[in-house]
N, C-alpha and C. Protein backbone atom coordinates (compact mmCIF):
# COMPACT_ATOMS: atom_id res chain seq x y z
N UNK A 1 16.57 55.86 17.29
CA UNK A 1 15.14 55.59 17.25
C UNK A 1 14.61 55.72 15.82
N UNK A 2 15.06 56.84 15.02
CA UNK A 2 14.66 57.08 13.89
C UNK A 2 14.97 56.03 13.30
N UNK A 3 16.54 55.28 13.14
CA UNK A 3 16.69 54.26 12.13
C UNK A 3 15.87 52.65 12.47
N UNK A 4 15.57 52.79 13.75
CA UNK A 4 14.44 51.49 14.23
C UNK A 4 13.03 51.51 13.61
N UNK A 5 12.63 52.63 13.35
CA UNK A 5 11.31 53.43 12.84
C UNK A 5 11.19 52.82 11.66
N UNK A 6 12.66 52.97 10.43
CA UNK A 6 12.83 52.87 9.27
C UNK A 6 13.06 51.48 9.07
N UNK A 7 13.43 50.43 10.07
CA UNK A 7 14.18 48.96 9.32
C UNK A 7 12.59 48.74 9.89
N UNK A 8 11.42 49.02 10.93
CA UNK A 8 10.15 48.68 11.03
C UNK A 8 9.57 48.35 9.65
N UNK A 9 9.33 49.82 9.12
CA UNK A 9 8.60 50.27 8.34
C UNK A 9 9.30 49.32 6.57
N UNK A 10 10.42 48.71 6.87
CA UNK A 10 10.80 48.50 5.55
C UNK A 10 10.39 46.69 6.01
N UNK A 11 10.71 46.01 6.93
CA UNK A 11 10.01 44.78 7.25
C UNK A 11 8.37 45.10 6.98
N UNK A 12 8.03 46.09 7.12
CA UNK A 12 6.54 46.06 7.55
C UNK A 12 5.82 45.59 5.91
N UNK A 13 6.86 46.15 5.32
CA UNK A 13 6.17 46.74 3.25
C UNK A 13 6.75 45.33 2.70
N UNK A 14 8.22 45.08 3.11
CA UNK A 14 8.40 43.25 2.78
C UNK A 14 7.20 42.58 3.31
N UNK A 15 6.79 42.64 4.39
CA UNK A 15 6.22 41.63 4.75
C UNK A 15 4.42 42.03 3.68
N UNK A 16 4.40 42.92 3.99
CA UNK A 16 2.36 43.35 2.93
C UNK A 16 3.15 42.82 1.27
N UNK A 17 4.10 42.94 0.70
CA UNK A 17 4.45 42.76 -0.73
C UNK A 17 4.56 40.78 -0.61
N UNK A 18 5.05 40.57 0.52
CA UNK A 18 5.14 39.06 0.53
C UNK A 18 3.82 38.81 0.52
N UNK A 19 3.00 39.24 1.16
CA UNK A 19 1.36 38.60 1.62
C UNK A 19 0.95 38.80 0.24
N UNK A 20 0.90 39.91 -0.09
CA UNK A 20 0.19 40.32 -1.72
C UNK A 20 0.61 39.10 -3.31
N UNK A 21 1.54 39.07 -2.98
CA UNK A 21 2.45 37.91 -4.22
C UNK A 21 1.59 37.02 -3.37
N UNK A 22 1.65 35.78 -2.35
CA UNK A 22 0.85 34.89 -2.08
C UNK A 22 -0.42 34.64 -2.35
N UNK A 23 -1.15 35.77 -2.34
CA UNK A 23 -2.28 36.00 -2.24
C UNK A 23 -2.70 35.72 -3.68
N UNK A 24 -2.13 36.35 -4.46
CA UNK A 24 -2.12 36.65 -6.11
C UNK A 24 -1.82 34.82 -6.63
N UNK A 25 -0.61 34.13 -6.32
CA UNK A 25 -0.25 33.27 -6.20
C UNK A 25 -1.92 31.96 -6.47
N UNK A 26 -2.05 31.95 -4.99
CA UNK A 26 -2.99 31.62 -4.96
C UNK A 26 -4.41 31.41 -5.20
N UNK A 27 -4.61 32.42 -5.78
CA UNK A 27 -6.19 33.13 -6.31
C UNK A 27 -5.63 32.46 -7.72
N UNK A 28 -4.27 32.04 -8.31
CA UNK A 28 -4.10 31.57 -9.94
C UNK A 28 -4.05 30.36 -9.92
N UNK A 29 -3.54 29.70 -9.05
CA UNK A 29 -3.55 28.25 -9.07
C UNK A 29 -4.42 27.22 -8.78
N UNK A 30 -5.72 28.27 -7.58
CA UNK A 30 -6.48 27.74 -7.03
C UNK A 30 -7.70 26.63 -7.89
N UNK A 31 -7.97 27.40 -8.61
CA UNK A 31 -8.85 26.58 -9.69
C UNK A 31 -8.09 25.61 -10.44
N UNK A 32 -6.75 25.78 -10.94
CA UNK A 32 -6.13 24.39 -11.50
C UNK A 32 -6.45 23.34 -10.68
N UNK A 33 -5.41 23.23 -9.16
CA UNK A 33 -5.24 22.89 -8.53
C UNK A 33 -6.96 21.79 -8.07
N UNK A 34 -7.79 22.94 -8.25
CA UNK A 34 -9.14 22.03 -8.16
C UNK A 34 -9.65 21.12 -8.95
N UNK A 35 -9.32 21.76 -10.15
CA UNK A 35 -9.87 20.78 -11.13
C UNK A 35 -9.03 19.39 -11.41
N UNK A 36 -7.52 19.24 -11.13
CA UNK A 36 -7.09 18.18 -11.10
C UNK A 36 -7.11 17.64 -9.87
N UNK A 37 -7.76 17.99 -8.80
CA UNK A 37 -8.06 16.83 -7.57
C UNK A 37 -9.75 16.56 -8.07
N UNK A 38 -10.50 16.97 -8.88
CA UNK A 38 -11.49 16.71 -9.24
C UNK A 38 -11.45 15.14 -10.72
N UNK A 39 -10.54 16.14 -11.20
CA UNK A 39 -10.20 14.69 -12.24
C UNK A 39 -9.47 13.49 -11.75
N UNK A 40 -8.68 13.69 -10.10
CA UNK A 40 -7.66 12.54 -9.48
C UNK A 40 -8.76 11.51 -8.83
N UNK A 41 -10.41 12.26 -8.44
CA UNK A 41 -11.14 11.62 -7.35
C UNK A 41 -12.03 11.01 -8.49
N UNK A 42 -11.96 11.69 -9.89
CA UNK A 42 -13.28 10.89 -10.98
C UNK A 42 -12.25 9.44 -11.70
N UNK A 43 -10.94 9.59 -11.54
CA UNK A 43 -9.94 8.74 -12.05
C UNK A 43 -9.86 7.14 -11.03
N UNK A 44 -10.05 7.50 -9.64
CA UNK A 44 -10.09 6.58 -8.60
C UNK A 44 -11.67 6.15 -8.84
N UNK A 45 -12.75 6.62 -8.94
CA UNK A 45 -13.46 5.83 -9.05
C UNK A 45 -14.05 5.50 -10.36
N UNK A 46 -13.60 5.68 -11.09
CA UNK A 46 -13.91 5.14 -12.09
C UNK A 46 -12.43 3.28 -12.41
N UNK A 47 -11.50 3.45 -12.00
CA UNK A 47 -10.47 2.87 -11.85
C UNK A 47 -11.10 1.68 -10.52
N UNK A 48 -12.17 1.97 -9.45
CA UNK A 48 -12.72 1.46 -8.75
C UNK A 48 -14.25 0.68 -9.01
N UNK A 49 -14.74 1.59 -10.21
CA UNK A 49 -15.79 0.86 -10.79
C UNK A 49 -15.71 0.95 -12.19
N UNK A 50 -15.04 0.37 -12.98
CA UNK A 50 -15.06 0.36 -14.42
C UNK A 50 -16.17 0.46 -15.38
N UNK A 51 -16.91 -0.31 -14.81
CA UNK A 51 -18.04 -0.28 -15.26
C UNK A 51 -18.79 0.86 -15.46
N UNK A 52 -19.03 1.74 -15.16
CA UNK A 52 -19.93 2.89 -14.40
C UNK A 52 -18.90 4.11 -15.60
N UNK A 53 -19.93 5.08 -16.24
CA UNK A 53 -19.37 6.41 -17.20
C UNK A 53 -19.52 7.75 -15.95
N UNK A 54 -20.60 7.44 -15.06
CA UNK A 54 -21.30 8.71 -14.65
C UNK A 54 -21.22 8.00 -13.28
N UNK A 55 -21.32 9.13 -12.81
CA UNK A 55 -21.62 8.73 -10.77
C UNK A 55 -22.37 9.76 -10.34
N UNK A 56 -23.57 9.43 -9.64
CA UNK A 56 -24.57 10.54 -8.84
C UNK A 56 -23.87 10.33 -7.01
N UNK A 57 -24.20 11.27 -6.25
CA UNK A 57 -23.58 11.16 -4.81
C UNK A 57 -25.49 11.14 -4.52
N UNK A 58 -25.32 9.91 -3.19
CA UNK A 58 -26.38 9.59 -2.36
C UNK A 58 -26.28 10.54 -0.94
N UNK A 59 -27.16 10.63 -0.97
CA UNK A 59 -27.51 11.97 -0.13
C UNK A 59 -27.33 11.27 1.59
N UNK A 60 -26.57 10.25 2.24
CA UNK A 60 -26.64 9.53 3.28
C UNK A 60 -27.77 9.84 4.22
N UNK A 61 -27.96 11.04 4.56
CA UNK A 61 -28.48 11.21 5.89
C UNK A 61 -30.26 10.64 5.17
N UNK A 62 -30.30 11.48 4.10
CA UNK A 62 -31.74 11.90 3.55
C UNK A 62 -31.76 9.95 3.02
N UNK A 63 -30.82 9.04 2.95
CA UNK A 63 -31.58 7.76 2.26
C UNK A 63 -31.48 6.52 3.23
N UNK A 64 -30.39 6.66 4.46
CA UNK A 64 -30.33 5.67 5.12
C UNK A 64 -30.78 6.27 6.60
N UNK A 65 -30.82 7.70 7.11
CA UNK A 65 -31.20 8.12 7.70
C UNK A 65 -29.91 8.12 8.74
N UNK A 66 -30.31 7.50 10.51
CA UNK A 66 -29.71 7.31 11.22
C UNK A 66 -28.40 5.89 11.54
N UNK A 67 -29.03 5.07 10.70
CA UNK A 67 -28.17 4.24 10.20
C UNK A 67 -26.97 3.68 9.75
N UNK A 68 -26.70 4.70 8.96
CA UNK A 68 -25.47 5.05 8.37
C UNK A 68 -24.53 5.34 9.12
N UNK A 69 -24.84 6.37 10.51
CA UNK A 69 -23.36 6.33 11.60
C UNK A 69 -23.48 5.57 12.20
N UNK A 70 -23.35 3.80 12.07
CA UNK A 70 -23.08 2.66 12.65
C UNK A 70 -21.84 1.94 11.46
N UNK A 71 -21.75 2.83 10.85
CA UNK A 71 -20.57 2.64 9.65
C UNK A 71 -19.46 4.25 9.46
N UNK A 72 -19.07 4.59 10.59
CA UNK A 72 -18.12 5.81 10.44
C UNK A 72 -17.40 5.87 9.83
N UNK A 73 -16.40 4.87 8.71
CA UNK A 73 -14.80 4.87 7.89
C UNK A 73 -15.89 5.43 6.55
N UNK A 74 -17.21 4.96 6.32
CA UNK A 74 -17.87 5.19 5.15
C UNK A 74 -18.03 7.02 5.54
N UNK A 75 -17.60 7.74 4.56
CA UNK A 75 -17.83 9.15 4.58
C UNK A 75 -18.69 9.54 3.10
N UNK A 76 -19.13 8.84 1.81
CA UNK A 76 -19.78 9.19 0.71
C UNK A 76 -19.95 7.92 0.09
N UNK A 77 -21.17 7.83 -0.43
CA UNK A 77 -21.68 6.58 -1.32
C UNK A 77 -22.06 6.91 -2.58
N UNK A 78 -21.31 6.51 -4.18
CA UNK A 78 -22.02 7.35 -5.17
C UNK A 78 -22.68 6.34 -6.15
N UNK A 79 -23.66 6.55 -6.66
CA UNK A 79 -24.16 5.27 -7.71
C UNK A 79 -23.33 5.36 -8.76
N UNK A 80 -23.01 4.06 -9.43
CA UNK A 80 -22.75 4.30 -10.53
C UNK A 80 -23.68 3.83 -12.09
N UNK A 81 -23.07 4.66 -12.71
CA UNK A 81 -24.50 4.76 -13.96
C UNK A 81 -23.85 4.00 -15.26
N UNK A 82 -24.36 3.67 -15.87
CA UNK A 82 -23.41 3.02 -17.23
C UNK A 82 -24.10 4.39 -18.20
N UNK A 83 -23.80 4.20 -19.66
CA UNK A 83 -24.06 5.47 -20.47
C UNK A 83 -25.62 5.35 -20.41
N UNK A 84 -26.42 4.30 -20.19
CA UNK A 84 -28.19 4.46 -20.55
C UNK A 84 -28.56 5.16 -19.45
N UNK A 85 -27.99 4.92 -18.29
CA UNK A 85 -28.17 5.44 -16.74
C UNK A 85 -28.89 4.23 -15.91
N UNK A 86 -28.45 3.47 -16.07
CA UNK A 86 -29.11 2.23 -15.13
C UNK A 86 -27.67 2.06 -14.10
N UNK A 87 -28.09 1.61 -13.07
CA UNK A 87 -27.26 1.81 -11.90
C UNK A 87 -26.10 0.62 -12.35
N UNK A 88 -24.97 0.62 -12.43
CA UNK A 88 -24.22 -0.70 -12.01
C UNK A 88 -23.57 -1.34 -11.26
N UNK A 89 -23.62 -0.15 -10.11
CA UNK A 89 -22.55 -0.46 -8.92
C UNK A 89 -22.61 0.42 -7.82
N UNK A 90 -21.90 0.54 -7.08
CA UNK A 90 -22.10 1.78 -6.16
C UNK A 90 -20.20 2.07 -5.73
N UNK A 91 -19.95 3.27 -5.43
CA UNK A 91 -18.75 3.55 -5.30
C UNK A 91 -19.10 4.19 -3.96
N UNK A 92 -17.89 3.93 -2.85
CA UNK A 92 -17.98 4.08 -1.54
C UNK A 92 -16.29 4.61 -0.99
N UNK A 93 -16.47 5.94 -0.61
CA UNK A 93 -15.24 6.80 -0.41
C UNK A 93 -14.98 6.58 1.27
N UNK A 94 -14.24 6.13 1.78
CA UNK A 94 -13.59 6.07 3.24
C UNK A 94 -12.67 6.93 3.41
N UNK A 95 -12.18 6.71 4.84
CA UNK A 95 -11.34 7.28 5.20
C UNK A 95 -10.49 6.57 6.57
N UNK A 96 -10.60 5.66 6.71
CA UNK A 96 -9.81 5.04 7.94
C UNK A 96 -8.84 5.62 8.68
N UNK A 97 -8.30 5.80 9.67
CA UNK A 97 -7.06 6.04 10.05
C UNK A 97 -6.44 5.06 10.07
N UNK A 98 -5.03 5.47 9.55
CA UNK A 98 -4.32 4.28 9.61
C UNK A 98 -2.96 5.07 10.73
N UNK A 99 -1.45 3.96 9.92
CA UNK A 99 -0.29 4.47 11.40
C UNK A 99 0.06 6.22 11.11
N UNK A 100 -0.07 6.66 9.93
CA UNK A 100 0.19 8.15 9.26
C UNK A 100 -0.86 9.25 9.36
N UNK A 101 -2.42 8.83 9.52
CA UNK A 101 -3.17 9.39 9.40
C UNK A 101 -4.38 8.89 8.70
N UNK A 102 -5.11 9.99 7.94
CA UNK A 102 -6.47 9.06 7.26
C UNK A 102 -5.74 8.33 6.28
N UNK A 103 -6.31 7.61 5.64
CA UNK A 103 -5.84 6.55 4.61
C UNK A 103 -7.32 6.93 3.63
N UNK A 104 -7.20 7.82 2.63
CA UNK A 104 -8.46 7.82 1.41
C UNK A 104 -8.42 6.70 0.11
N UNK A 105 -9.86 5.94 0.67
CA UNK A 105 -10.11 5.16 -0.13
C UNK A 105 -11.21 4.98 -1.09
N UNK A 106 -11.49 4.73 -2.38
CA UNK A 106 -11.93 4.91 -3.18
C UNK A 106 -12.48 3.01 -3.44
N UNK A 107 -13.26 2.24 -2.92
CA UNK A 107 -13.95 1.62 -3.18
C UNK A 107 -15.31 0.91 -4.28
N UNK A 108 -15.07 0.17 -5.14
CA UNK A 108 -16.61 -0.33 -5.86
C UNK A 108 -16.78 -1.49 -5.83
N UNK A 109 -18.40 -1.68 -5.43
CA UNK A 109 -19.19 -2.88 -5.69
C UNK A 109 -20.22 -2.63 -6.57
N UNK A 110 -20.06 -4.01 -7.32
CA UNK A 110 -21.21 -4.43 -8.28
C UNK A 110 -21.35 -5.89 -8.24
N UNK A 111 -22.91 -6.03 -8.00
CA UNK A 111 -23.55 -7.36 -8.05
C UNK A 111 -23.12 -8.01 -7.12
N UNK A 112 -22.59 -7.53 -5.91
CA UNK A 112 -22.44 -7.96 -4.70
C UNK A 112 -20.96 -8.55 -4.70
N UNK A 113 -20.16 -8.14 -5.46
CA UNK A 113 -18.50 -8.50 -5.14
C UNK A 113 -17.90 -6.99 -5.59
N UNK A 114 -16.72 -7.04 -4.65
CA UNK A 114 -15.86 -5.89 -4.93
C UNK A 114 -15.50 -5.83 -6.06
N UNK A 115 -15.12 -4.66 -7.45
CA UNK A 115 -14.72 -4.76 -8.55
C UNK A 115 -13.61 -3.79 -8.58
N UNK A 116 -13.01 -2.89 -7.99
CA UNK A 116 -11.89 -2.48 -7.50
C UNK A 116 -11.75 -1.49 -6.21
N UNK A 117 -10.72 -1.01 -5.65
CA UNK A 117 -9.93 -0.36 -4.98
C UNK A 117 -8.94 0.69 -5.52
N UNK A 118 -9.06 1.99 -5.11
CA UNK A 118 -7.57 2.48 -5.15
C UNK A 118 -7.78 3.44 -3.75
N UNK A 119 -6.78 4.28 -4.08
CA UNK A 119 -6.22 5.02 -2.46
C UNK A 119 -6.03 6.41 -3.29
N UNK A 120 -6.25 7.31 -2.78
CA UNK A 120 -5.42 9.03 -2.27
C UNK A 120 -4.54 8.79 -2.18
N UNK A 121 -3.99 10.18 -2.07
CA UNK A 121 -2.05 10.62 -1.68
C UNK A 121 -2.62 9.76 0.41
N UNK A 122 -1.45 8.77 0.14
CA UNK A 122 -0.88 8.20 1.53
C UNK A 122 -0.23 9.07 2.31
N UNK A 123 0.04 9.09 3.79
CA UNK A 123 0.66 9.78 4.47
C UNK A 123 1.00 8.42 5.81
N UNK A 124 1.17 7.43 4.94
CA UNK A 124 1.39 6.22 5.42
C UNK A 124 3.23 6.10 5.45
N UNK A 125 3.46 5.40 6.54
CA UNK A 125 5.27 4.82 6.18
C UNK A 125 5.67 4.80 5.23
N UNK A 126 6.72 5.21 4.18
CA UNK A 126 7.01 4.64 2.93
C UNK A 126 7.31 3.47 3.33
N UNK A 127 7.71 2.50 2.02
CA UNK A 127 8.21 0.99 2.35
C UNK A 127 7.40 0.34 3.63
N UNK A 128 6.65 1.23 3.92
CA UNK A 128 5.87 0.25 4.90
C UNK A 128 4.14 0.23 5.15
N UNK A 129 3.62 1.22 5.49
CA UNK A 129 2.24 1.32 5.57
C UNK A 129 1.63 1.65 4.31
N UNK A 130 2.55 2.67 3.28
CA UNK A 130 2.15 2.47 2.35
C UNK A 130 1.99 1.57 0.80
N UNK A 131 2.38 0.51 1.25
CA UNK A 131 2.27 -0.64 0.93
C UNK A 131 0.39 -1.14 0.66
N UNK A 132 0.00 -0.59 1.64
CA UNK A 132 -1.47 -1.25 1.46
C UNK A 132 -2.08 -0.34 -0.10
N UNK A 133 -1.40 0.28 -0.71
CA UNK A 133 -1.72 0.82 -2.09
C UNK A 133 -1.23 -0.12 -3.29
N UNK A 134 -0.84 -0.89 -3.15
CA UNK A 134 0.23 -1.91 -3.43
C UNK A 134 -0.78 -3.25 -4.43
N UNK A 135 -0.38 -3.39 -4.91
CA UNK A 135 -0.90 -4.63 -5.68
C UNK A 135 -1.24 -5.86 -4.90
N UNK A 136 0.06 -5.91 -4.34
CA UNK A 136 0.23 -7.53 -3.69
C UNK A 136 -1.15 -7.13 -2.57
N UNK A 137 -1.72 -6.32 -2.06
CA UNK A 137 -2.49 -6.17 -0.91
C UNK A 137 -3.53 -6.32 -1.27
N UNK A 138 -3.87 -4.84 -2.62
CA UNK A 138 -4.90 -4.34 -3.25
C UNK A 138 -5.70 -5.87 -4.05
N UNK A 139 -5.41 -6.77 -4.61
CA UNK A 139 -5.40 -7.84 -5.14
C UNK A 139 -6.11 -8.87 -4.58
N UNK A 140 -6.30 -8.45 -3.39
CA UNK A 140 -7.16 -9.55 -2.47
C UNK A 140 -8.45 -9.03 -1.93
N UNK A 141 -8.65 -7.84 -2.39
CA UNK A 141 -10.01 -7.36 -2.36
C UNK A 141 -11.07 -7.64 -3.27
N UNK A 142 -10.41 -7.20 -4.69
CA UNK A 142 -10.71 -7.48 -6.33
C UNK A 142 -11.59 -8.82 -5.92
N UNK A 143 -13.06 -8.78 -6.33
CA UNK A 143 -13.78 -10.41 -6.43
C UNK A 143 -14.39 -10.55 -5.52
N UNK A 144 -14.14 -9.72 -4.23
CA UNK A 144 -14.53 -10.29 -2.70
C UNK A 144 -15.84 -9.92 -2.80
N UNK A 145 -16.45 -11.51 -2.36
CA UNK A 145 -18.15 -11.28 -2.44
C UNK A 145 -18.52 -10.74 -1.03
N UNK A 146 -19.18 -9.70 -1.40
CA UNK A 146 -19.98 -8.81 -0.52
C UNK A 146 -20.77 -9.60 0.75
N UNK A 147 -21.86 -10.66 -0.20
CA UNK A 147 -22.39 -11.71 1.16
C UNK A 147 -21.15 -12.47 2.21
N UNK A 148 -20.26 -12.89 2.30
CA UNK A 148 -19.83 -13.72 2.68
C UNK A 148 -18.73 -12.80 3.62
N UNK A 149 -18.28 -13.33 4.83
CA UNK A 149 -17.24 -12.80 5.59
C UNK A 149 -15.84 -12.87 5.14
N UNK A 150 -15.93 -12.46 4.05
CA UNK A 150 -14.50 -12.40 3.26
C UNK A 150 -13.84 -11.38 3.37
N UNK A 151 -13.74 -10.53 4.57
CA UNK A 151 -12.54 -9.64 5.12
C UNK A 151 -11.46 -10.48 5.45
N UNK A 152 -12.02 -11.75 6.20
CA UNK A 152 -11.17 -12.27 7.09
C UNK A 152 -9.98 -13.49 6.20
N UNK A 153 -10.81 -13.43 4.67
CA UNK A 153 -9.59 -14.26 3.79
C UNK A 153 -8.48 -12.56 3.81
N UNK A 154 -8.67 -11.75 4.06
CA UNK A 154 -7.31 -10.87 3.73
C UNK A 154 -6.49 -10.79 4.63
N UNK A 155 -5.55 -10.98 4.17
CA UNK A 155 -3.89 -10.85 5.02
C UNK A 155 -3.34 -9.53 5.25
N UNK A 156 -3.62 -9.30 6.78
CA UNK A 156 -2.69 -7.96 6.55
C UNK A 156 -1.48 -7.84 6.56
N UNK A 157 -0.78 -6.93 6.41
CA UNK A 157 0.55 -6.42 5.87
C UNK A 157 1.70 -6.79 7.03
N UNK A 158 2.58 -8.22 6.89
CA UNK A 158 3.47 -7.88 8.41
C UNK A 158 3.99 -6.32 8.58
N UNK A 159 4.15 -5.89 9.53
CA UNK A 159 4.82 -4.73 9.73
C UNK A 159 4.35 -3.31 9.72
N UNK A 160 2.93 -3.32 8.43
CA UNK A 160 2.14 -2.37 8.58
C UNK A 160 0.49 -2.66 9.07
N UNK A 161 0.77 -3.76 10.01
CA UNK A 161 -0.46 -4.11 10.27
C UNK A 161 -2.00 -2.80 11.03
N UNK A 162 -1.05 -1.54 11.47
CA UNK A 162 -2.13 -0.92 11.75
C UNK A 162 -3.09 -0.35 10.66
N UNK A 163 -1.80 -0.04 9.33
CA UNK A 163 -2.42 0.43 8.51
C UNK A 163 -3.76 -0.31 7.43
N UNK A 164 -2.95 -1.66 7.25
CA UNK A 164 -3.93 -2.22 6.76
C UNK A 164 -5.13 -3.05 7.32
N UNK A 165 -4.46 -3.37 8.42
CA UNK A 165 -5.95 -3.02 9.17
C UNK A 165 -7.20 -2.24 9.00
N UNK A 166 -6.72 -1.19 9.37
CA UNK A 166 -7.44 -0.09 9.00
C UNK A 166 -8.18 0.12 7.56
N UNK A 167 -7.64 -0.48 6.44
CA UNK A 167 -8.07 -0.53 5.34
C UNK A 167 -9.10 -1.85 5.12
N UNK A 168 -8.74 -2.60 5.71
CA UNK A 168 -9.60 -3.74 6.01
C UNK A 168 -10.68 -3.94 6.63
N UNK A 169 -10.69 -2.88 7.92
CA UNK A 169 -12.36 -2.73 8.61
C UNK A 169 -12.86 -1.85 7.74
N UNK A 170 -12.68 -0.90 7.13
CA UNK A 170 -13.06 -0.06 6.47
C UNK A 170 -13.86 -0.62 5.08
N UNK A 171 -13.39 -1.64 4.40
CA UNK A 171 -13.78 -2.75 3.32
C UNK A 171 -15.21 -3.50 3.54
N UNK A 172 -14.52 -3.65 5.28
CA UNK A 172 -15.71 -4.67 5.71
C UNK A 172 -16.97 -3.49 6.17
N UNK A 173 -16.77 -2.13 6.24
CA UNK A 173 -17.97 -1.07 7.12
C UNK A 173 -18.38 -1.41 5.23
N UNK A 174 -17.92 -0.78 4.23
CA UNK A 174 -18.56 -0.73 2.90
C UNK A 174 -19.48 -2.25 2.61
N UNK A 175 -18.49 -3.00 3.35
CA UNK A 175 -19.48 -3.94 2.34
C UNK A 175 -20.63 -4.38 3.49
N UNK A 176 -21.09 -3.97 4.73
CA UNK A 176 -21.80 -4.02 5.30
C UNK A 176 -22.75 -3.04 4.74
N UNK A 177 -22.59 -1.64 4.99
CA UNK A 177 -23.76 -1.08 4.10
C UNK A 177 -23.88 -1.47 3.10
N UNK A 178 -23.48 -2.03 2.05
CA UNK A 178 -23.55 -2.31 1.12
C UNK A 178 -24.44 -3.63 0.77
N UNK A 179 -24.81 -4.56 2.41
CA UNK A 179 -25.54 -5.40 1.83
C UNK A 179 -26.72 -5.05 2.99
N UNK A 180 -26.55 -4.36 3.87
CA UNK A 180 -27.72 -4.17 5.28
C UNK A 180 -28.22 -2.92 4.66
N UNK A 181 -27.61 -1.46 3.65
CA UNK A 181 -28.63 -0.95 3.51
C UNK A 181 -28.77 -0.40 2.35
N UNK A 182 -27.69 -0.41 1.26
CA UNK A 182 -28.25 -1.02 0.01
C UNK A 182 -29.18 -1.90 -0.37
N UNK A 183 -28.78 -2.84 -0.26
CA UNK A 183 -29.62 -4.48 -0.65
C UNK A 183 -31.16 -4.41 0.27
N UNK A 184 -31.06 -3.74 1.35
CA UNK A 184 -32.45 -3.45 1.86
C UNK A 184 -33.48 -2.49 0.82
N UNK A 185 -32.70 -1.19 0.68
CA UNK A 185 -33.68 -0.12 -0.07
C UNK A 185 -33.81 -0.77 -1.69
N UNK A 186 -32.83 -1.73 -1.91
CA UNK A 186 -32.97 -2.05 -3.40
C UNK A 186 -34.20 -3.14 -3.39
N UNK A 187 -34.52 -4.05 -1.89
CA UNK A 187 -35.32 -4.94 -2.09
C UNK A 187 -36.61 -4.32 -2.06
N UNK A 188 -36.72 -3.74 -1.51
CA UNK A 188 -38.01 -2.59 -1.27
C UNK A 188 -38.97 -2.22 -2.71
């Protein structure tokens, strides 16, 4: 009994010295770790709206009100500013599910056509769903005028069709707010 007492008590101090190193671990990396998913999400949209130095986040609930959840893949809308601060675009963050999971997308329009796309870390098929990160895919968004039903010129992916699918309604929820309630509050 005594030596059960003792291999307890010596798991017990491994296991508080393991928690403690983690803990420590973590509390050091944590802020790196932030600040380069902060510089990975200012890199996508800026890479999504070129145009644009600065981005403000639109407050959804407080500018489109109830509205806005008739567009669920849209999760953040941010203006974009050139250096004087005049608006040039708007950047629009999704999240679709695709065959792996969410699919994070980093969206911009200006002047009513798409001016780029990129994606988050995928958790899509390799060689297959994640493909819709891909040039050959990404490439057919680039230009797409906002007025016009130009989802339906995009081809989705043989083979990863759920995924890009998914990236594709998601294009078309942005560029719907983008002209039903953008282009509304801008006509105003």
């Amino acid at each position: 009994m005594n030596d059960t007492i003792k291999l307890g008590l010596r798991l017990m101090l491994f296991a508080l010295c393991s928690a403690l190193l983690l803990a420590l671990t973590n509390m050091i990396t944590a802020r790196p770790i932030e600040e380069q998913e902060r510089q990975k999400a200012l890199q996508s949209r800026k890479a999504a709206l070129p145009a644009a130095s600065e981005f403000t986040e639109i407050n959804l609930a407080e500018e489109y009100g109830d509205a806005i959840s008739a567009y669920p893949a849209v999760t953040s809308i941010m203006r974009g500013l050139d250096a004087s601060g005049s608006t040039v675009g708007y950047i629009f963050t999704m999240s679709p599910y695709g065959y792996g999971g969410p699919i994070p997308i980093t969206l911009g329009i200006s002047d009513g056509a798409v001016t780029g796309i990129a994606f988050g870390t995928l958790a899509e098929t390799p060689g297959l769903g994640s493909k819709v990160a891909g040039s050959a895919f990404t490439s057919q968004f680039t230009g797409l005028e906002a007025s016009s039903a130009g989802s339906e010129k995009i081809d989705t992916i043989s083979g990863a069709t759920v995924s890009s699918s998914a990236v594709k309604g998601a294009v078309t929820q942005a560029i719907a707010v983008y002209e039903n309630l953008i282009g509304a509050k801008e006509a105003e």
